[in-house]
Structures are given as structure tokens and as C-alpha cells.
Protein backbone atom coordinates (compact mmCIF):
# COMPACT_ATOMS: atom_id res chain seq x y z
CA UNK A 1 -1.64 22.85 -31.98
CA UNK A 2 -4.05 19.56 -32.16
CA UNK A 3 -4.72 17.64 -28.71
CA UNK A 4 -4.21 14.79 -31.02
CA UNK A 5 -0.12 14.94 -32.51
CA UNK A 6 0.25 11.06 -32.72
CA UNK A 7 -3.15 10.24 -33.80
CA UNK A 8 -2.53 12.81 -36.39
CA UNK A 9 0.52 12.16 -37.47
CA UNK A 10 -0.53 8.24 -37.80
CA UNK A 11 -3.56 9.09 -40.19
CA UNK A 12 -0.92 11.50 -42.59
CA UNK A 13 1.38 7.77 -42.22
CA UNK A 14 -2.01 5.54 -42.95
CA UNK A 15 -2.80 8.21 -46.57
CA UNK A 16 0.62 7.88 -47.66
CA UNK A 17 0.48 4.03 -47.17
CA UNK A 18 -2.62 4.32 -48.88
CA UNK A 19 -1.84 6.45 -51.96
CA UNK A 20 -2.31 4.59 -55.17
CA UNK A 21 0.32 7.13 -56.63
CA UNK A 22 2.70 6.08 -54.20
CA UNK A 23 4.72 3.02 -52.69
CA UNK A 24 2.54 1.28 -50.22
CA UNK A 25 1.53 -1.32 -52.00
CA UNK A 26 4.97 -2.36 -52.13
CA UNK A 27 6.33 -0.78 -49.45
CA UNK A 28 4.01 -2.55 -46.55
CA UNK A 29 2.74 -6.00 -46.75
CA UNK A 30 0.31 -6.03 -43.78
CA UNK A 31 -1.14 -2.71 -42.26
CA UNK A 32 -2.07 -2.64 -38.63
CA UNK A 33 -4.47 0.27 -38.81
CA UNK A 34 -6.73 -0.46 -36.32
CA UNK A 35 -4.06 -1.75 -33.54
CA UNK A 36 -2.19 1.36 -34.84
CA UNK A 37 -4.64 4.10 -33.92
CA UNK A 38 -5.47 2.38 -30.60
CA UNK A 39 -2.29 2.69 -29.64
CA UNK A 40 -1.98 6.21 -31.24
CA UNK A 41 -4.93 7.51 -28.93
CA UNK A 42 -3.14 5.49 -25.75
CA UNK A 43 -0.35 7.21 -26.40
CA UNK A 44 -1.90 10.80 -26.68
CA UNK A 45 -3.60 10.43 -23.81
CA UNK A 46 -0.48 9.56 -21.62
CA UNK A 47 1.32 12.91 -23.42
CA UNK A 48 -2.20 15.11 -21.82
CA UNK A 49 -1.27 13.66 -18.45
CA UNK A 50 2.11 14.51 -18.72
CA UNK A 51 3.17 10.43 -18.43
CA UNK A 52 4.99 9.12 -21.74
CA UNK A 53 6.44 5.72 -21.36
CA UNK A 54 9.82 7.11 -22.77
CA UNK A 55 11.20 8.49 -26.17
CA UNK A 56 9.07 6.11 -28.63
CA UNK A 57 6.32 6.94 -27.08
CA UNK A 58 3.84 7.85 -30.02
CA UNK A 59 6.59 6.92 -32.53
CA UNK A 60 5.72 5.34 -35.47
CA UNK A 61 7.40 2.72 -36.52
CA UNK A 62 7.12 -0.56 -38.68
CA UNK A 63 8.11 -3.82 -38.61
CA UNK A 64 10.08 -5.39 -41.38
CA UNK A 65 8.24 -8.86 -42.65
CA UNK A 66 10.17 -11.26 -40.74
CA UNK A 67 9.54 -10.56 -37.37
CA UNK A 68 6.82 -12.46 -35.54
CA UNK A 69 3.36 -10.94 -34.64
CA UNK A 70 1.02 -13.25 -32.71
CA UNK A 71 -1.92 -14.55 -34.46
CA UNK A 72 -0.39 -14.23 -38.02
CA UNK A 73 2.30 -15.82 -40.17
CA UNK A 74 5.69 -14.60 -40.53
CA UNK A 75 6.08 -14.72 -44.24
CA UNK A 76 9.91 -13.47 -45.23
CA UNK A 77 8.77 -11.84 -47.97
CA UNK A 78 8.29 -15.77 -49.22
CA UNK A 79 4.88 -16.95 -51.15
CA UNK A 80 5.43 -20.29 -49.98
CA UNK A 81 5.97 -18.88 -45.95
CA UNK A 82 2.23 -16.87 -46.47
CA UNK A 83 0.65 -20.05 -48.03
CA UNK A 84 2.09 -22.15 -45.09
CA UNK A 85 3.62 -20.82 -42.18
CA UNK A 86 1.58 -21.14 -38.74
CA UNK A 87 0.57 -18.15 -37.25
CA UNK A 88 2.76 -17.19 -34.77
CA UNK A 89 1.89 -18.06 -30.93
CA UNK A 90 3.76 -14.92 -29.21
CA UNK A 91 5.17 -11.43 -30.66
CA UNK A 92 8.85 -11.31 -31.36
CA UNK A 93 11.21 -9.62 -27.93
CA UNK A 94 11.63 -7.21 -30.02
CA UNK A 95 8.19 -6.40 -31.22
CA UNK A 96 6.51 -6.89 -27.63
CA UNK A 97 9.87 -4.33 -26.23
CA UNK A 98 8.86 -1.76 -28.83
CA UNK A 99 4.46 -2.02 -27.82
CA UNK A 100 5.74 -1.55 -24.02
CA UNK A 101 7.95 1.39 -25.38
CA UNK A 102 4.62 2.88 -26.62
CA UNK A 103 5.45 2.72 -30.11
CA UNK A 104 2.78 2.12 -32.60
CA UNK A 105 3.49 -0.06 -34.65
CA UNK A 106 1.70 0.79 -38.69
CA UNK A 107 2.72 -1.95 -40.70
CA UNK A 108 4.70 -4.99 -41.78
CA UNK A 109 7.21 -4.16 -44.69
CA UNK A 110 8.54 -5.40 -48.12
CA UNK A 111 11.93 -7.04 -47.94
CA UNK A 112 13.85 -9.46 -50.34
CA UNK A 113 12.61 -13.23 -49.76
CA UNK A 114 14.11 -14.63 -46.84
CA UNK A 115 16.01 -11.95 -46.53
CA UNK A 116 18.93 -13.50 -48.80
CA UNK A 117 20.12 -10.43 -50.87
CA UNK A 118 20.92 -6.40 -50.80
CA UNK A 119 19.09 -5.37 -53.88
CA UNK A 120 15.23 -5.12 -52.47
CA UNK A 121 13.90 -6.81 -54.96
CA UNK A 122 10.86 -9.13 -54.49
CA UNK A 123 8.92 -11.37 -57.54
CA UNK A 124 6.31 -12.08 -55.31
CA UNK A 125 5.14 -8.99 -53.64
CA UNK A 126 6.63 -6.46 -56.00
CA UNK A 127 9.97 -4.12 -55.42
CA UNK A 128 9.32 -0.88 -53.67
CA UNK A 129 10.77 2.13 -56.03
CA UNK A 130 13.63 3.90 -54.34
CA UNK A 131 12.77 7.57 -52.73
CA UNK A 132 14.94 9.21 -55.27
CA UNK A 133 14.31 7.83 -58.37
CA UNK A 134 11.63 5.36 -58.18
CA UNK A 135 12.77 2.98 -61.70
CA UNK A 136 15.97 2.38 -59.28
CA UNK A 137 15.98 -0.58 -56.60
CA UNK A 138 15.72 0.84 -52.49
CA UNK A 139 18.72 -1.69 -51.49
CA UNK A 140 17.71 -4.76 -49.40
CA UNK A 141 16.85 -6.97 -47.99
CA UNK A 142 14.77 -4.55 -45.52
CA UNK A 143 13.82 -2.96 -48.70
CA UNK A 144 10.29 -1.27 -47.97
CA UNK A 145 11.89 -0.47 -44.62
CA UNK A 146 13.92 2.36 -45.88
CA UNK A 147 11.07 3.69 -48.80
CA UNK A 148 8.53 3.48 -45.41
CA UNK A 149 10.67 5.73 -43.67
CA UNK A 150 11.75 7.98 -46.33
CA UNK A 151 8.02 8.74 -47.59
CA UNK A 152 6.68 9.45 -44.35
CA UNK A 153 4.93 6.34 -43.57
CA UNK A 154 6.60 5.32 -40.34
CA UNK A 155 9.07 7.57 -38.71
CA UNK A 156 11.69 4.82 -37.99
CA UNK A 157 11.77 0.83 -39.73
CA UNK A 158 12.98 -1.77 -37.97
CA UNK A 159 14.99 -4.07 -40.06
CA UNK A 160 17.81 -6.70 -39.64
CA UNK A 161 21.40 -6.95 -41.22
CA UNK A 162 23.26 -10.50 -41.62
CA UNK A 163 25.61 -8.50 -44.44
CA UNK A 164 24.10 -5.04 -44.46
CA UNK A 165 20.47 -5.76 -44.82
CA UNK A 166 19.82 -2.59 -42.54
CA UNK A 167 22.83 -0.39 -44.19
CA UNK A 168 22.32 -0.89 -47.88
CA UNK A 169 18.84 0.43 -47.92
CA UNK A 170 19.82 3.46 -45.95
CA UNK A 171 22.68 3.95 -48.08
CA UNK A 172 20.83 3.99 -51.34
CA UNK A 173 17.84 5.60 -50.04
CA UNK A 174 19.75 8.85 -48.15
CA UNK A 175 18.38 7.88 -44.41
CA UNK A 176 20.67 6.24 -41.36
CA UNK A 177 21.07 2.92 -40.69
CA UNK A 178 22.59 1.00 -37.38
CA UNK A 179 23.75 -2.32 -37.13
CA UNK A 180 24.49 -2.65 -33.22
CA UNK A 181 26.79 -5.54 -32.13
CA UNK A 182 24.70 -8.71 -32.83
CA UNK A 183 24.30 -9.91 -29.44
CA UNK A 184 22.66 -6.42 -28.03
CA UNK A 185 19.10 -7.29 -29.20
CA UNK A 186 17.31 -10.59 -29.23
CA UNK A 187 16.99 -12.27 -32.78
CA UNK A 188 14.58 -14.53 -30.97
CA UNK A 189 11.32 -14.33 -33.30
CA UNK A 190 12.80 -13.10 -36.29
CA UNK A 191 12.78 -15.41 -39.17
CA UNK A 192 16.55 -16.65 -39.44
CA UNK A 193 18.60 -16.34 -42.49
CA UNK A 194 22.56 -16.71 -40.57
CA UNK A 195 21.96 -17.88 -36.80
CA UNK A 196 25.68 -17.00 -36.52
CA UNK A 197 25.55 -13.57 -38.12
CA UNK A 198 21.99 -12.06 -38.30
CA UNK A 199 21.52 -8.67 -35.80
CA UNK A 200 19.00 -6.47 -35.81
CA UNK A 201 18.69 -2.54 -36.12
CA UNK A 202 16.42 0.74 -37.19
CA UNK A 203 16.24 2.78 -40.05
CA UNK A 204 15.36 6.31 -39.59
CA UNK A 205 16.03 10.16 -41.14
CA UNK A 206 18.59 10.67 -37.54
CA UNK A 207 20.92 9.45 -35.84
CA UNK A 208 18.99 10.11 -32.56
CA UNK A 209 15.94 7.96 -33.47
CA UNK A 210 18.10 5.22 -34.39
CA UNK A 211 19.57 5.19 -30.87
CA UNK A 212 15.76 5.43 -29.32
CA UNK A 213 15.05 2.70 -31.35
CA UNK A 214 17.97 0.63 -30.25
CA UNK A 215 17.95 1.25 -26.49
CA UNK A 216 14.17 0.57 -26.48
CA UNK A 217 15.36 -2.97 -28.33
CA UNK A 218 18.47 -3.46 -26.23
CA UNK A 219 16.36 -3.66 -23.09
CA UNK A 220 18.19 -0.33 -22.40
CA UNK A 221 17.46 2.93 -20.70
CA UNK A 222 18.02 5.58 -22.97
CA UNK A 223 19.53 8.50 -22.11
CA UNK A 224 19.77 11.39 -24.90
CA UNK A 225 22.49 11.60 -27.57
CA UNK A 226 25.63 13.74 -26.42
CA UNK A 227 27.88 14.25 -29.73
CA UNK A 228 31.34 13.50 -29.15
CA UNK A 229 34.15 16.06 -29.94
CA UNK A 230 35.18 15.03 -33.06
CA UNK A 231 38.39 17.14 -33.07
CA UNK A 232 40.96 14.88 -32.03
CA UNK A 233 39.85 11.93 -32.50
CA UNK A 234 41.19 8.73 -34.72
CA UNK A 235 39.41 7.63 -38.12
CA UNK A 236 41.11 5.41 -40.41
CA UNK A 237 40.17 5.14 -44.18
CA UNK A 238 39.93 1.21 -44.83
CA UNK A 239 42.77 1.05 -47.74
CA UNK A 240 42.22 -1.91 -50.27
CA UNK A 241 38.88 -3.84 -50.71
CA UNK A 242 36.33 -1.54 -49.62
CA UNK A 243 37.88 1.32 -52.20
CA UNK A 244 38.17 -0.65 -54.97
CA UNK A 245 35.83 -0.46 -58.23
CA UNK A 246 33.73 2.78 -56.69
CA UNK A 247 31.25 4.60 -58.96
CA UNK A 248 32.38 8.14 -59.64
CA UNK A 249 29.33 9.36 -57.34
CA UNK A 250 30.61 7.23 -54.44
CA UNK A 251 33.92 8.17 -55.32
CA UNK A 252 33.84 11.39 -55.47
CA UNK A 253 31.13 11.88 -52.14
CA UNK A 254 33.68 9.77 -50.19
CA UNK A 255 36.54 11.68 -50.83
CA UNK A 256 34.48 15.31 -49.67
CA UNK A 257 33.32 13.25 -46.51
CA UNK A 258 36.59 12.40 -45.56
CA UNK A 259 38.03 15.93 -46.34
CA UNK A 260 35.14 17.38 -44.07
CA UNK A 261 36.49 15.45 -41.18
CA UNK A 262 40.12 15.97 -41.61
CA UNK A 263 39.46 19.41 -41.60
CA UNK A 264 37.12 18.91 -38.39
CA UNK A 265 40.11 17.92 -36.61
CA UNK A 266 40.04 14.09 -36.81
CA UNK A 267 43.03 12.33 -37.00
CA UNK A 268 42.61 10.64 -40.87
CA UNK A 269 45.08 7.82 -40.93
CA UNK A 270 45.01 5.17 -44.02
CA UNK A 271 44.91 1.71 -42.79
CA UNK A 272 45.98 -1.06 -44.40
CA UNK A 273 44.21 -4.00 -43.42
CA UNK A 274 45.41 -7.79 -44.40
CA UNK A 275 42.69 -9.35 -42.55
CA UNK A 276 40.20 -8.77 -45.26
CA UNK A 277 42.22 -11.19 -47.74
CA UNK A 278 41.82 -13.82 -44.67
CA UNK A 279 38.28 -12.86 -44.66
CA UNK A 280 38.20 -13.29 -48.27
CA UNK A 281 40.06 -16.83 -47.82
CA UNK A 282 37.25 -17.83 -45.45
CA UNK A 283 34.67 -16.83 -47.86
CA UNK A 284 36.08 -18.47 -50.83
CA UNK A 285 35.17 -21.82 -49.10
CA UNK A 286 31.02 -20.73 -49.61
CA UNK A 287 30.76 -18.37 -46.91
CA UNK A 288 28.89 -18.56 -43.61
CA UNK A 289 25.15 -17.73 -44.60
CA UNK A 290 24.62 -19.61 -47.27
CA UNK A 291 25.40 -22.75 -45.75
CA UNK A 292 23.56 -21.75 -42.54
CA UNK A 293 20.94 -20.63 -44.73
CA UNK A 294 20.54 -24.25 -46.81
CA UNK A 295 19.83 -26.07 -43.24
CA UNK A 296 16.54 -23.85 -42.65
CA UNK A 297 15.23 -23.56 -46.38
CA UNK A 298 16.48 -27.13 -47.44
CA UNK A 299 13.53 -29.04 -47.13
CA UNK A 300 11.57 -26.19 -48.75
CA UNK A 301 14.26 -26.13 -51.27
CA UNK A 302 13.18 -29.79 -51.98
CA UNK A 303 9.44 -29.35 -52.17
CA UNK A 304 9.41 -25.86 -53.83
CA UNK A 305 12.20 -24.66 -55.45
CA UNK A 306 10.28 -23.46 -58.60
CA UNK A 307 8.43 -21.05 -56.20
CA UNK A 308 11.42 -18.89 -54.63
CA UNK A 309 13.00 -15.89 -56.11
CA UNK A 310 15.39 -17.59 -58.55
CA UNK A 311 17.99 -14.83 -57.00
CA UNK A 312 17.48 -16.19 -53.50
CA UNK A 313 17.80 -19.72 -54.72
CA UNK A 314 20.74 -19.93 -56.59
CA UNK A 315 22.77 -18.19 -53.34
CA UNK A 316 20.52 -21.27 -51.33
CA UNK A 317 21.56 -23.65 -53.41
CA UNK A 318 25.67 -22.36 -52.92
CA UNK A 319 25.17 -23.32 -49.54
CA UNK A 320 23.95 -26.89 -50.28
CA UNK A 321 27.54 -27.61 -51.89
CA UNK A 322 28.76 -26.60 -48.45
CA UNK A 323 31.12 -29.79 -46.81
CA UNK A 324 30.49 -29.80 -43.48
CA UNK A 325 34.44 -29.93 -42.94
CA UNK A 326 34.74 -26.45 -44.56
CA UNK A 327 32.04 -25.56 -43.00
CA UNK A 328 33.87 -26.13 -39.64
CA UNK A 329 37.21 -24.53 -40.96
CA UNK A 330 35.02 -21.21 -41.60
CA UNK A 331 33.66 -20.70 -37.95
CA UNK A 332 36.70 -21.28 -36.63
CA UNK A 333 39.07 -19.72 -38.93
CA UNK A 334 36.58 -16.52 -38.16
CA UNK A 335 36.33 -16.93 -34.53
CA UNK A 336 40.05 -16.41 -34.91
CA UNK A 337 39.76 -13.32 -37.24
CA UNK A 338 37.14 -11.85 -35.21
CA UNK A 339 39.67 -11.79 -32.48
CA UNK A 340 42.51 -10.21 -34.61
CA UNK A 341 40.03 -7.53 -36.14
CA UNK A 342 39.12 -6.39 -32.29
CA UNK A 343 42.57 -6.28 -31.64
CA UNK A 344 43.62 -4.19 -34.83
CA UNK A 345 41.05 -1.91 -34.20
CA UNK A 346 41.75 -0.98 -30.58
CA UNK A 347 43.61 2.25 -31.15
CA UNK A 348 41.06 3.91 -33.59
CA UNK A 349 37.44 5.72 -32.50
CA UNK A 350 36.32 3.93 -36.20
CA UNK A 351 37.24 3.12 -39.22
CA UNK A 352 35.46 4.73 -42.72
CA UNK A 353 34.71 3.29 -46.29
CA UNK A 354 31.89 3.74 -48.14
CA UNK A 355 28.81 1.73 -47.69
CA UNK A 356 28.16 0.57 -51.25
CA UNK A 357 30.56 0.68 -53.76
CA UNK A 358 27.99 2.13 -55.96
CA UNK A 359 24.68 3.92 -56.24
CA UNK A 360 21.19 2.61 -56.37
CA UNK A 361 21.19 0.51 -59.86
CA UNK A 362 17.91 0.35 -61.76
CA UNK A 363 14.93 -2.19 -61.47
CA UNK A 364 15.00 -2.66 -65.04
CA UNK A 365 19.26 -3.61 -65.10
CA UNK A 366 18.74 -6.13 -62.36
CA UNK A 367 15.88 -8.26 -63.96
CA UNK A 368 18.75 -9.59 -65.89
CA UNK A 369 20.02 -12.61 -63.01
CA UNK A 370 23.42 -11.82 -63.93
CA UNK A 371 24.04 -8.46 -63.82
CA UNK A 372 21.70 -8.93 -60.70
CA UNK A 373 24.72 -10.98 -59.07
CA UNK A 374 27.34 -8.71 -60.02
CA UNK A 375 25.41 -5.49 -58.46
CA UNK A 376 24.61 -7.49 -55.60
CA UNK A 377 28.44 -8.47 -54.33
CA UNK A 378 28.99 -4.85 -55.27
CA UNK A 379 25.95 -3.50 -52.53
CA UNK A 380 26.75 -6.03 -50.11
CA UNK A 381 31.05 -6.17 -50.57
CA UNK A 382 31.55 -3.17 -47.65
CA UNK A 383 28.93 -3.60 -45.25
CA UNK A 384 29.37 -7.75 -45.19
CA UNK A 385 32.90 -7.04 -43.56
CA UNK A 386 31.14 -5.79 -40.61
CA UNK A 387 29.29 -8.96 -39.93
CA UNK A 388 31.98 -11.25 -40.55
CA UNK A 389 33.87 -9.49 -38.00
CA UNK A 390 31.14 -8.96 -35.57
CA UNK A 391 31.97 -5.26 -35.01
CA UNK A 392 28.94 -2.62 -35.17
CA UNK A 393 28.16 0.13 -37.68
CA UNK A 394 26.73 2.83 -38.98
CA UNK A 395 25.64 3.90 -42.29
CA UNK A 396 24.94 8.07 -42.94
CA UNK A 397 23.59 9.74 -45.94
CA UNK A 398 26.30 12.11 -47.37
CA UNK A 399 25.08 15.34 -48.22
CA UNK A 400 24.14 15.28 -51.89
CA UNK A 401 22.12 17.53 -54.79
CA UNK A 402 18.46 16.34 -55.14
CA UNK A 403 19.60 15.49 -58.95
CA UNK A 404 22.42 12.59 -57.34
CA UNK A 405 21.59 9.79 -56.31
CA UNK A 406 22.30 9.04 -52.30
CA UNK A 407 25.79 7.97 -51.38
CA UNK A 408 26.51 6.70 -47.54
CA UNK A 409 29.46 7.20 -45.20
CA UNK A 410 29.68 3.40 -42.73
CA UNK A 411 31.56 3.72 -39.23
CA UNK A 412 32.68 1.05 -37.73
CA UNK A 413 33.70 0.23 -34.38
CA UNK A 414 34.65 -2.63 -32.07
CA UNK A 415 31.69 -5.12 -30.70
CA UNK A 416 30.46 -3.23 -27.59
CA UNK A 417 31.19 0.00 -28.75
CA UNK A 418 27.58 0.85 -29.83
CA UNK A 419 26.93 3.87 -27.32
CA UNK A 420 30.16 5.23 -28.41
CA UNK A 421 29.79 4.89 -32.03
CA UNK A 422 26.34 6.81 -31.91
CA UNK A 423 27.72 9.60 -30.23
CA UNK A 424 30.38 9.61 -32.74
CA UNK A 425 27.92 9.55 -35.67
CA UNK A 426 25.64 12.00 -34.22
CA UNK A 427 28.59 14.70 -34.63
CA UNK A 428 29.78 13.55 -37.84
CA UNK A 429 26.06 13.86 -39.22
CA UNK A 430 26.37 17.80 -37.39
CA UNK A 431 29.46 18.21 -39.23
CA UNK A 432 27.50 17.56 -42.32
CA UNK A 433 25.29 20.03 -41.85
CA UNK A 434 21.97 17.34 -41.46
């Protein structure tokens, strides 16, 4: 046994980042090393004296691109945001929460420009290959988030999910991913894309770092995991939207999961749920993000257009077309369905569908812009329901053979119910055998 675990372990996270063979180039944008094994050491030496500052003490973690670190830019994954954004005066809540944790932070990762789409892929800074078959995308838009995670150069990723930015990647990349109710951590200092739906969240290999990595965000003490029973308890399979047009790999993973838990003793009900086609209603007036994302990027989309991902501009440029008036009628048609969703949820512990709707797709299918589109609404369809109705979730990797590509299992659960819904996910992911 070394007198030096973290520092240790950080170096083995520092090679991999560092492997010309591998995905660090794309995978982290800035690299902290030196901060990194300062904190390391600090962080060894409190675990001599017996004295850790809590359960990410010595973790390593990174930071996805958008978050604010004094002294330096916060790009988004944009050229034009690294060419002329002002270095940030103060560390994001976040950020600073996680240093005080004693979590050392390694690097800054790859995500889709400005956050604005659930495929991972970036023009400017290249796309990060996915874990299990690296000519496929990693999901986005915290895209080297998950591939940092998954090839051992962090232990957990901190990310941020406005329609499953967190989820998706953990889906198609075979890690967990939580999206806590948005107001539980502080989007203060995180480069916006939705002020109205953005929330942040970890990415990690368990369900337990994911909730040491949320308390420590949540301003929380964190007390460990204690699965819940699952025997007895009340799942409903979202009927309608979120089943429709699976892949056969999804398909078929989903209907095992769900067969796993029935005979676990849950309760399995199939719910139909009519407040998706009002959700649907709401979005066929433009949506909420784009909109909300035309009145930050708008004067950039003036001056620069020709320099954004053309993928991330067209959705911009959606929002543009916007009216204000149906603007309005979308908050508070949702305000109203946010309300009704809480309501229909009340008797069930969660309710299942699949994350994505389909597996990975390849780097080289997506360079096409509209076959990007079409894979895009099909990443993004399930885990967008979440945010629209300001619930909380989590994604888990389904058990799968090493020659399948990763499938993922969401929960979801009312806003508030984020303790609960860990517990709960921490026995499902038991049940599973991970």
C-alpha cells in the first residue's frame, strides 16, 4: 500500500489524459495538472492524519467546459467564447463547493458548443470517441465528461442537463448519470444555455459517487447511500412517446430491465400519460431553449454566425423566429403542466423508459446535418421530458455484452425527491448485478 493513493491515482488520471493513443486530446480542453497534484498531496496528507474533509476528499473529478474558473475564460466548447470571453473574476458555487470538498479537480472537458445538442460532437475542438466503440459519438452535450470518466481520467465529471445533457452521455457511454431537481445546485457561473431549464449533475461508474458528488454541490451533508427495498414498491412504464421508434438493442435491454424488476417485487404498472401530447403542444410553438437560448447568443449570432457549429446554429436560429407572445403562452402553459405532472406522479416511487431511443450512432453518420437532426431528437426525445417537467432523474447502464453497445434505464421522480430517487437507483443498479 503507497502513503500516496490520491497522488497516485491522479498521475495514472494525468497518463491517460496524456496518451496520444487515447482520448484526451478530445476528451479535456484545459488540464489543471499542477493545481491538481497540489491538491492531491493536501489531500493525502489530511488521509495520514486521519482528517478528510468528507467523501470527495481525494476524488478526482473534472469540470465540464462551461463552468467558470477564475483567471481563465469560460469557453462553451465555442471558438469565438476562447478568442473573446474575459477571464472569469471568481470560480463557479459549484466549482469553489467541490475545492472545499477536497476534490481535485484534473481538467476542463469537451462538450458540444454552447451546450446546444445531445450528440457530443464539436467542429472546433474535435469529438471525443465513445468508450465502446470509438468511430461512434459519446452523447452530449457533456460529451468528454462521460469518455473522462469511463477511461479513467477523472473518477466522476461534472456536467449539466437542460434536456439530458448529463443523461445521454451516460446512456451511450454505459456509466450513471443524475439530473437532481434544478433548483438543488446553483447554476450561478455556468455558462447558460435555458435560464429556465438548465440543472446541473455528475457522471460517474456508481450510483454512490453520483450522490457524493451531488450533496457536496447541493450544499448538503452527505450521509451514505441506504438502498431502498425495492420489493413492493410502484414503477410505471411510461406508455406512448418515450417507447416509440426504439432500436432493437434498446428494445430488447428495456424489456429484460423491466422483467428484472417485476420479478424483484416492484409493482410494474403501464401508465398512460396525456400530458406528453400537451408537452408536445407547448413545444410545437419553438420550445423553451431555443428561444431562451437566441437572447444570450444573438448578438454573437449577428457578428459570427459563420464561426459556430452549423448544428448549434440552425437550433439558435429556431429560437430567433420565437414571438414573444408564444413565447409567453409556453412558460405558462408549462408552469401549468409542471403542476399536473407532480400531481400525476404522486402515487408512484418512479416512472421508467429508456433513456435514448437508440444506441450511440456513428461520427461518420452524423457529419451529414440531416441525419444529424434526426439522431439528435431521437437522443434527446426521453430525457427532454424530464426538464420540461422539472422532475429529477436518473440514467443507469443496463447490463450488456462487451460486443453491444450501452443501453440506459432513466428513473424519474417528482422535484424534491432526489434523496429518494438515489436510494431507489442504488438498489435497482444491485438488482443488476453492477
Amino acid at each position: 500500500m503507497t502513503d500516496h493513493p490520491c497522488r497516485d491515482r491522479l498521475e495514472q488520471a494525468l497518463a491517460r489524459i496524456a496518451d496520444p493513443n487515447g482520448e484526451g486530446a478530445r476528451a479535456c480542453l484545459t488540464i489543471y495538472a499542477q493545481g491538481a497534484r497540489a491538491a492531491a498531496d493536501a489531500a493525502d496528507a489530511r488521509a495520514a492524519r486521519g482528517a478528510p474533509l468528507g467523501p470527495l476528499d481525494g476524488v478526482i473529478v473534472s469540470i465540464k467546459d462551461l463552468f467558470d474558473v477564475a483567471g481563465e475564460p469560460t469557453r462553451a466548447g465555442s471558438k469565438i467564447l476562447a478568442e473573446e470571453a474575459a477571464p472569469a473574476i471568481a470560480d463557479a458555487p459549484v466549482v469553489r463547493r467541490l475545492r472545499t470538498a477536497g476534490a481535485v479537480i484534473v481538467a476542463k472537458t469537451n462538450m458540444t458548443e454552447f451546450a446546444f445538442s445531445g450528440i457530443g460532437a464539436n467542429p472546433h475542438f474535435g469529438t471525443p470517441g465513445n468508450p465502446r466503440d470509438r468511430a461512434r459519438v459519446p452523447g452530449g452535450s457533456s460529451s468528454g465528461a462521460a469518455v473522462a470518466v469511463a477511461d479513467g481520467m477523472c473518477d466522476i465529471a461534472i456536467g449539466t442537463d437542460t434536456g439530458g445533457s448529463v443523461r445521454v452521455p451516460a446512456a451511450l457511454c454505459g456509466l450513471v448519470g443524475f439530473k437532481p431537481s434544478r433548483q438543488r445546485i446553483p447554476t450561478d457561473g455556468a455558462f447558460p444555455l435555458s435560464k429556465t431549464l438548465d440543472s446541473i449533475g455528475p457522471i460517474g461508474k456508481t450510483v454512490a459517487d453520483c450522490a457524493k458528488a451531488d450533496a457536496v454541490m447541493a450544499g448538503e451533508a452527505f450521509t451514505p447511500l441506504d438502498p431502498l427495498g425495492l420489493a413492493g414498491l410502484s414503477f410505471g412504464i411510461a406508455e406512448g412517446l418515450p417507447l416509440e421508434r426504439l432500436d432493437d438493442t434498446v428494445a430488447s435491454g428495456f424489456a429484460a430491465a423491466t422483467a428484472r424488476l417485476a420479478d424483484a417485487g416492484v409493482r410494474m404498472t403501464r401508465e398512460t400519460l396525456p400530458l406528453f401530447d400537451d408537452m408536445a403542444a407547448v413545444n410545437a410553438k419553438g420550445g423553451i431553449s431555443p428561444p431562451e437560448a437566441c437572447a444570450i447568443h444573438r448578438d454573437r449570432m449577428q457578428r459570427r454566425a459563420a464561426d459556430i457549429d452549423p448544428n448549434v446554429r440552425v437550433r439558435i436560429e429556431r429560437g430567433c423566429a420565437v414571438s414573444e407572445a408564444d413565447y409567453a403562452d409556453m412558460m405558462r402553459e408549462r408552469t401549468r403542466l409542471v403542476r399536473a405532472m407532480d400531481a400525476r406522479l404522486s402515487p408512484l416511487d418512479a416512472l421508467l423508459m429508456p433513456t435514448t431511443s437508440i444506441v450511440a450512432p456513428t461520427i461518420a453518420e452524423v457529419a451529414d446535418a440531416k441525419v444529424f437532426a434526426a439522431r439528435n431528437a431521437a437522443v434527446l426525445r426521453n430525457t427532454s421530458i424530464v426538464n420540461f417537467f422539472d422532475l429529477c432523474a436518473i440514467s443507469l447502464p443496463l447490463p450488456s455484452a462487451p460486443d453491444t453497445m450501452p443501453v440506459g434505464l432513466m428513473l424519474m421522480a417528482r422535484n424534491g425527491q432526489d434523496r429518494r430517487l438515489l436510494r431507489i437507483a442504488a438498489a435497482v443498479m444491485q438488482l443488476f448485478g453492477a
